[in-house]
N, C-alpha and C. Protein backbone atom coordinates (compact mmCIF):
# COMPACT_ATOMS: atom_id res chain seq x y z
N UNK A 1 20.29 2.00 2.68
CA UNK A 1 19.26 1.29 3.43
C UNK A 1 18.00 1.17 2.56
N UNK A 2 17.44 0.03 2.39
CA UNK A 2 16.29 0.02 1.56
C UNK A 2 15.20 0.43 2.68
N UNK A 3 14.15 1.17 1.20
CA UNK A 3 13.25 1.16 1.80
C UNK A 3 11.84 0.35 2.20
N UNK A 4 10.85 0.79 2.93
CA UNK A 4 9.98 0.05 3.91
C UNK A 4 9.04 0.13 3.23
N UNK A 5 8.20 -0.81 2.92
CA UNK A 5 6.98 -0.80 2.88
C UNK A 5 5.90 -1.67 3.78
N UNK A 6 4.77 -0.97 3.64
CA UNK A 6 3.69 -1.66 4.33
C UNK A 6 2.69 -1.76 3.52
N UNK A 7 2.76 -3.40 3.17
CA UNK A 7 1.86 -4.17 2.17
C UNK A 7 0.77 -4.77 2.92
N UNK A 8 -0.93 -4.04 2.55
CA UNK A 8 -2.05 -4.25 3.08
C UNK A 8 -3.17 -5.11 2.05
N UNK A 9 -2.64 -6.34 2.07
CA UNK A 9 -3.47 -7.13 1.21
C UNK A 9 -4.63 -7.73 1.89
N UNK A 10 -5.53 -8.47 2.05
CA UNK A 10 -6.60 -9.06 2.95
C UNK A 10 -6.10 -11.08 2.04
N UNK A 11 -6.34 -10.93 0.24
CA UNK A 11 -5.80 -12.21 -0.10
C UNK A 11 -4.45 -12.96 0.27
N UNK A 12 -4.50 -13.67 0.71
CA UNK A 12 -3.50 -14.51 1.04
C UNK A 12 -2.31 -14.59 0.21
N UNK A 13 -2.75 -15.51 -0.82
CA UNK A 13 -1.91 -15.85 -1.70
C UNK A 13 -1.44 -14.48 -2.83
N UNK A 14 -2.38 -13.14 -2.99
CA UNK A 14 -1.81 -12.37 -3.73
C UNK A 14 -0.75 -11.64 -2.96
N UNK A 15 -1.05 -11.66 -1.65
CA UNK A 15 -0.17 -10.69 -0.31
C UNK A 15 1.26 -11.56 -0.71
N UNK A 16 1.35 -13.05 -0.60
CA UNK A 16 2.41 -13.96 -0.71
C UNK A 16 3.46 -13.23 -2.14
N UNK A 17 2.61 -13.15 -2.80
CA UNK A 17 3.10 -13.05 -4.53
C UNK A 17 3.61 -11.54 -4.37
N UNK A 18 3.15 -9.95 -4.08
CA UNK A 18 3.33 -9.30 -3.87
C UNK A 18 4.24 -9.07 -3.10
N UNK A 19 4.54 -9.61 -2.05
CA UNK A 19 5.34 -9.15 -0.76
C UNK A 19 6.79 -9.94 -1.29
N UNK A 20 6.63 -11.26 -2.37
CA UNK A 20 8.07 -11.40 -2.68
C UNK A 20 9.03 -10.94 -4.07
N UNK A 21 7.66 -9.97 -4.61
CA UNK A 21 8.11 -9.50 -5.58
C UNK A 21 9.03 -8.38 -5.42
N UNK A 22 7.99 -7.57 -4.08
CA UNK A 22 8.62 -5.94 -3.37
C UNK A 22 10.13 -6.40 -3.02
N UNK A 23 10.18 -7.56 -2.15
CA UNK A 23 11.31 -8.14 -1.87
C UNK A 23 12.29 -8.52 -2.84
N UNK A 24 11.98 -9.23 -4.03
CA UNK A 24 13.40 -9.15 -4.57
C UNK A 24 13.94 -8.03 -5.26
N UNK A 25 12.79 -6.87 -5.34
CA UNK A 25 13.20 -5.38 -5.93
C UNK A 25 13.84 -4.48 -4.89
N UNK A 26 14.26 -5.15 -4.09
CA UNK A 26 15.08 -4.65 -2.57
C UNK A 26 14.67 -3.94 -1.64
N UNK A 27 13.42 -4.21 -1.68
CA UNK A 27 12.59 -3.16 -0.52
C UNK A 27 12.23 -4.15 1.19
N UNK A 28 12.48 -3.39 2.26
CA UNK A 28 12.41 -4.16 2.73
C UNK A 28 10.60 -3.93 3.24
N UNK A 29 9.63 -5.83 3.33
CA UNK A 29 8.44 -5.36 3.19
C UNK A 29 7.83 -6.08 4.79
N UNK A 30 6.57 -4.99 5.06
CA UNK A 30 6.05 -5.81 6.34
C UNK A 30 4.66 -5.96 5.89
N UNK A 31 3.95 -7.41 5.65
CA UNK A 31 2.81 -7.15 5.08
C UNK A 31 1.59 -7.48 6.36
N UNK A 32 0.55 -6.82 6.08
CA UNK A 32 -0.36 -6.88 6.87
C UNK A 32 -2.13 -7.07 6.03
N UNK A 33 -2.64 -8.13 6.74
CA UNK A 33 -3.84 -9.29 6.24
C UNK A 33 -5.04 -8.72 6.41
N UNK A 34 -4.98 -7.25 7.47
CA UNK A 34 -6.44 -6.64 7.22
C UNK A 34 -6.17 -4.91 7.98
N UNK A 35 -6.88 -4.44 8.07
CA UNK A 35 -6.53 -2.51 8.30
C UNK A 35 -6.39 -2.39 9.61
N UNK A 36 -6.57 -3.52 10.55
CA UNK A 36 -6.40 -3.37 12.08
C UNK A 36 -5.16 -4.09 12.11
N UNK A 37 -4.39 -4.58 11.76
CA UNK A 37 -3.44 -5.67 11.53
C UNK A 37 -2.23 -4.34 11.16
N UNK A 38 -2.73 -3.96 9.99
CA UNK A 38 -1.95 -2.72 9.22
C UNK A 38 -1.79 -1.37 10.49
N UNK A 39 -2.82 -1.22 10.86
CA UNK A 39 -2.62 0.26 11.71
C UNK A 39 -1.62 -0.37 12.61
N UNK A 40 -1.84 -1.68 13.74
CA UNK A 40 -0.32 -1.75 14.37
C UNK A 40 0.85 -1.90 13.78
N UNK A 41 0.82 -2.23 12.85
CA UNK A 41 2.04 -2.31 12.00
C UNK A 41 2.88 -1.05 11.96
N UNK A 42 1.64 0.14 11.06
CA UNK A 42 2.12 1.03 11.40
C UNK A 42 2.76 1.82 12.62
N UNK A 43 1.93 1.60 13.46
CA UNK A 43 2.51 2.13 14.62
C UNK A 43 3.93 1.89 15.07
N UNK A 44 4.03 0.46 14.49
CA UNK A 44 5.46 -0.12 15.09
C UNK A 44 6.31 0.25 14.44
N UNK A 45 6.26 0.23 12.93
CA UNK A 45 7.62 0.57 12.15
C UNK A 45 7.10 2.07 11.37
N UNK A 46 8.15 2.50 11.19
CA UNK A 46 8.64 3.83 10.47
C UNK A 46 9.05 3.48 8.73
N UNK A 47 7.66 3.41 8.03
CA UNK A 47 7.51 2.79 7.02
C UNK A 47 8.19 4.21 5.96
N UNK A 48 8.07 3.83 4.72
CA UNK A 48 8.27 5.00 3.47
C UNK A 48 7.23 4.79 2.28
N UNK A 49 6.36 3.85 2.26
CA UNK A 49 5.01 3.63 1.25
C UNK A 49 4.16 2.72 2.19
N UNK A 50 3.22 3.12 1.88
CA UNK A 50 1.77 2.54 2.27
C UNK A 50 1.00 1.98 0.95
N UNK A 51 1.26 0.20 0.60
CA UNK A 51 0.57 -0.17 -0.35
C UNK A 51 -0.60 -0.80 0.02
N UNK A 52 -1.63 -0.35 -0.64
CA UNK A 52 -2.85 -0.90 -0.21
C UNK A 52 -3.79 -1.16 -0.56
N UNK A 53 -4.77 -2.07 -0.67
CA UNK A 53 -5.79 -2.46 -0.88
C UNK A 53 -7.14 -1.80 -0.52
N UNK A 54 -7.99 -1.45 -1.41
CA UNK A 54 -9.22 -0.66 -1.09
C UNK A 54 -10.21 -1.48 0.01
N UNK A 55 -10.47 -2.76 -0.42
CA UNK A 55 -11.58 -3.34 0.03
C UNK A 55 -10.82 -4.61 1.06
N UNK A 56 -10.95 -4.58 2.49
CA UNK A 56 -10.22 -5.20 3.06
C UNK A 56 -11.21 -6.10 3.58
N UNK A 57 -11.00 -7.17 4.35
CA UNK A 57 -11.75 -8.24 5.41
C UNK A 57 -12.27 -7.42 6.75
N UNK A 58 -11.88 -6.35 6.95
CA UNK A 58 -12.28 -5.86 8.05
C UNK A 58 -12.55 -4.18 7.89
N UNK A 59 -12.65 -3.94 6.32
CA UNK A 59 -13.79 -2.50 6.06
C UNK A 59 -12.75 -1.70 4.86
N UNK A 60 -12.49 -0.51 4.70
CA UNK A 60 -12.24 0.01 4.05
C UNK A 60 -11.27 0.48 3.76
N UNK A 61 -10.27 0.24 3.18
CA UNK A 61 -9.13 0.78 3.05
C UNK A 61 -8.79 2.18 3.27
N UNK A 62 -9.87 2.81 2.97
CA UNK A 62 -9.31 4.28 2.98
C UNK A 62 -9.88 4.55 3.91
N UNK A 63 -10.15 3.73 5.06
CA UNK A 63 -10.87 4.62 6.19
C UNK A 63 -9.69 4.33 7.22
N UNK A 64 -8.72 3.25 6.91
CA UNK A 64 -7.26 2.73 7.76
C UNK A 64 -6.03 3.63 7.42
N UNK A 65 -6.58 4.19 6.39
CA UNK A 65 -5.42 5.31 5.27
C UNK A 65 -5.56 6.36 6.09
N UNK A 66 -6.80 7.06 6.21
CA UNK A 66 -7.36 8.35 6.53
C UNK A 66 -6.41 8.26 8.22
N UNK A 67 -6.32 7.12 9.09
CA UNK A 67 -5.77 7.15 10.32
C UNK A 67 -4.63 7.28 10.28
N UNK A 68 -3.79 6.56 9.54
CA UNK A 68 -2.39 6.60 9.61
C UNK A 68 -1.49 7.60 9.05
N UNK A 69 -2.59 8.40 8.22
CA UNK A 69 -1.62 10.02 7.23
C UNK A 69 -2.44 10.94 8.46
N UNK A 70 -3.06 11.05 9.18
CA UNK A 70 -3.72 12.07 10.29
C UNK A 70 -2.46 11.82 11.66
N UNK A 71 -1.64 10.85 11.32
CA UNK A 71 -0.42 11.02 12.53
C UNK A 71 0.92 11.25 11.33
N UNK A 72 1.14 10.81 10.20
CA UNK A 72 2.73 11.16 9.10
C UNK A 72 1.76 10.77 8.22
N UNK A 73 1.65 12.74 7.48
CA UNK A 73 1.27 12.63 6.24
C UNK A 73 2.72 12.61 5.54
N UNK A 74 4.09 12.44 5.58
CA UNK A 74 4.96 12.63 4.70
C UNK A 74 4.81 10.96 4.32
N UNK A 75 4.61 9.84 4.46
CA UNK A 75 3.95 8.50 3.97
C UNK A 75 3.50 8.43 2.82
N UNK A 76 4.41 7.82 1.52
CA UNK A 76 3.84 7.74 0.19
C UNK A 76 2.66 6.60 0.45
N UNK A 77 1.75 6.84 -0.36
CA UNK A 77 0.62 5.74 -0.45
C UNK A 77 0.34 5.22 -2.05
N UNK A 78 0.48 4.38 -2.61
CA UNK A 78 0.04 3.59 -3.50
C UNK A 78 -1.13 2.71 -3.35
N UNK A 79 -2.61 3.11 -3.83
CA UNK A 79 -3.46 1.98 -4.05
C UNK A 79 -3.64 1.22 -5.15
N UNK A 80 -3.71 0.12 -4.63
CA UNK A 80 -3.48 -1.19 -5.55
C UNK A 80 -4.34 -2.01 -6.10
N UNK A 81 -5.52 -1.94 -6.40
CA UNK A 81 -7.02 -2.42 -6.07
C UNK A 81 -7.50 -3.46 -7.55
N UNK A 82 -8.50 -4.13 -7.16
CA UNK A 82 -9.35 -4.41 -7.87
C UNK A 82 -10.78 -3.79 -8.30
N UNK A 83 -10.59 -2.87 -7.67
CA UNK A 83 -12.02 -1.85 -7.43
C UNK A 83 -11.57 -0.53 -7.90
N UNK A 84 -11.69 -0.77 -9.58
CA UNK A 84 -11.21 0.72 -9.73
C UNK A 84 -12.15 1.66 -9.90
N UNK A 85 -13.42 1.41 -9.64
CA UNK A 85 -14.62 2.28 -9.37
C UNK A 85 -14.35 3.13 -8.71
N UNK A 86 -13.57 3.06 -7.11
CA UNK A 86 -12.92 4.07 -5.85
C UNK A 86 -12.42 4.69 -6.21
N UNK A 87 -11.56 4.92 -7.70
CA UNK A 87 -10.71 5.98 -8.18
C UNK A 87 -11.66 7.61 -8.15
N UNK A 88 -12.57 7.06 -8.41
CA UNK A 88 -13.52 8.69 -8.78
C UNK A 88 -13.99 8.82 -6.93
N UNK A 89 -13.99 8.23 -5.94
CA UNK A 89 -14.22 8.42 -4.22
C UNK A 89 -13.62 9.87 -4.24
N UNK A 90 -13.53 10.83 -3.58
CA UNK A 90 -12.22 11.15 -3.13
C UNK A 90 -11.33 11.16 -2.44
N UNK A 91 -11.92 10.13 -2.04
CA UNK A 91 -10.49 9.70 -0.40
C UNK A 91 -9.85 9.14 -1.62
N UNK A 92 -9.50 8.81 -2.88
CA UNK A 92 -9.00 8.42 -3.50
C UNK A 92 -7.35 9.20 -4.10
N UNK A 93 -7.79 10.63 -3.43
CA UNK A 93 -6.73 11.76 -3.29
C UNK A 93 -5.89 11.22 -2.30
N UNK A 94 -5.89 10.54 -1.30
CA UNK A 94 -4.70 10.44 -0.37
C UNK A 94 -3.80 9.70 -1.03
N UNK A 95 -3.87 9.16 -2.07
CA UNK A 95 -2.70 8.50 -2.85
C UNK A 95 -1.84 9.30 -3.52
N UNK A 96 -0.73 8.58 -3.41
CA UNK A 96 0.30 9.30 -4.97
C UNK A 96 0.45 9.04 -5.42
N UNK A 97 -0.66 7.29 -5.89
CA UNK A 97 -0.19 6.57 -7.21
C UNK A 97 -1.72 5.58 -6.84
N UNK A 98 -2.19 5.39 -7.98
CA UNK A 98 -3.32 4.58 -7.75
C UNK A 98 -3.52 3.67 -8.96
N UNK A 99 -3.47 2.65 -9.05
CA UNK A 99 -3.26 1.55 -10.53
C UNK A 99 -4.15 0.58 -9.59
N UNK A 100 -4.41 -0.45 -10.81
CA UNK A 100 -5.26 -1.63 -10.70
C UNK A 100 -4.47 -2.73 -10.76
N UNK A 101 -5.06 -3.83 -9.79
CA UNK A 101 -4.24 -4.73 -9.40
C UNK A 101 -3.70 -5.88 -11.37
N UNK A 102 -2.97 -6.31 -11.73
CA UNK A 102 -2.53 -6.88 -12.59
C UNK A 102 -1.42 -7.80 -12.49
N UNK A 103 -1.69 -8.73 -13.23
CA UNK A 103 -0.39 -9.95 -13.29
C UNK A 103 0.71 -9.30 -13.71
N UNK A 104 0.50 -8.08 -14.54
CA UNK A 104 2.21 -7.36 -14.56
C UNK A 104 2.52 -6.67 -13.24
N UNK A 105 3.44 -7.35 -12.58
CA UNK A 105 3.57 -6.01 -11.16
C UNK A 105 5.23 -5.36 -11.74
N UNK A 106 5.58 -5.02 -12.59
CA UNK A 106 6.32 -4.59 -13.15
C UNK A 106 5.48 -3.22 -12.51
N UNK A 107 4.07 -3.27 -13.20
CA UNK A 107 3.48 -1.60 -12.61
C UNK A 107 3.53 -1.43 -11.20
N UNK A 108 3.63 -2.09 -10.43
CA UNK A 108 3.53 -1.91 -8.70
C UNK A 108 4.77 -1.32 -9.08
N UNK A 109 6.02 -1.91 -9.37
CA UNK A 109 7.16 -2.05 -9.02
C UNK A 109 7.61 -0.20 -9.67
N UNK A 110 7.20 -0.11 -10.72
CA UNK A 110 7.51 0.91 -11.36
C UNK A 110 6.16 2.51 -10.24
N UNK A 111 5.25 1.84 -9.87
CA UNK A 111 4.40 3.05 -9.46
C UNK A 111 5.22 3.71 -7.79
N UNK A 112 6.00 2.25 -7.10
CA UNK A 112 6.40 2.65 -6.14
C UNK A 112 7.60 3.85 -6.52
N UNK A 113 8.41 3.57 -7.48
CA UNK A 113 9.93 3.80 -7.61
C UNK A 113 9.57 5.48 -8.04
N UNK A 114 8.40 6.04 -8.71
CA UNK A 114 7.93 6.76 -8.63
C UNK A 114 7.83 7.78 -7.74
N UNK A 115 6.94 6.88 -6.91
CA UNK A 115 6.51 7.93 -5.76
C UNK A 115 8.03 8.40 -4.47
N UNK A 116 9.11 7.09 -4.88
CA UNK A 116 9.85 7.21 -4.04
C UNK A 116 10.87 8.38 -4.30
N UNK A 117 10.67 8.87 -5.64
CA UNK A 117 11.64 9.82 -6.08
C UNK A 117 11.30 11.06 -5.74
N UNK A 118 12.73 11.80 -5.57
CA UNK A 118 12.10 13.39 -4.80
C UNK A 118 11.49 14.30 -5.70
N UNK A 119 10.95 14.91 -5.24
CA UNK A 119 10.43 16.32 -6.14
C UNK A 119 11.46 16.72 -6.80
């Protein structure tokens, strides 16, 4: 069974590009356009990564993060950002993989496969 992700982009067209990349690397993906959008998401499905965007249309990424690991912290999180200033935040700790957004998503692809592997 592949696994789930929940892709939290706010851009349109990068969410588009992203969500069919996750997809042809066999993951199955549910993407969501801003952190209120994302929290029902979450609620609904029983995800295995949380990819996400720091700076959303409707506030802060890590303040939508901080809600959804306070009900399943076992939830890998990957942030994906253009704002790699947030790396030094420390809500920047709720991740298990934190890279900057890039035209290679070879690195998405490789940071998820990562986090998905067991201890």
């Amino acid at each position: 069974m592949a696994e789930k992700i929940l892709l939290i982009e706010g851009e349109g067209e990068l969410r588009k590009r992203y969500r069919e990349m996750l997809k042809s690397s066999g993951y199955n993906v549910i993407a969501a356009d801003s952190g209120k959008h994302a929290l029902q998401k979450f609620k609904e499905e029983d995800v295995d990564v949380i990819v996400a965007d720091i700076v959303l249309p409707d506030g802060r990424g890590f303040d939508y993060l901080k809600k959804m690991l306070a009900s399943r912290r076992d939830v890998k999180v990957v942030i994906h950002t253009d704002h790699i200033d947030y790396k030094s935040d420390f809500n920047s700790w709720l991740a298990d993989a934190f890279l900057a957004k890039s035209a290679d998503l070879a690195q998405l692809d490789l940071a998820i496969k990562k986090v998905l592997q067991p201890n």
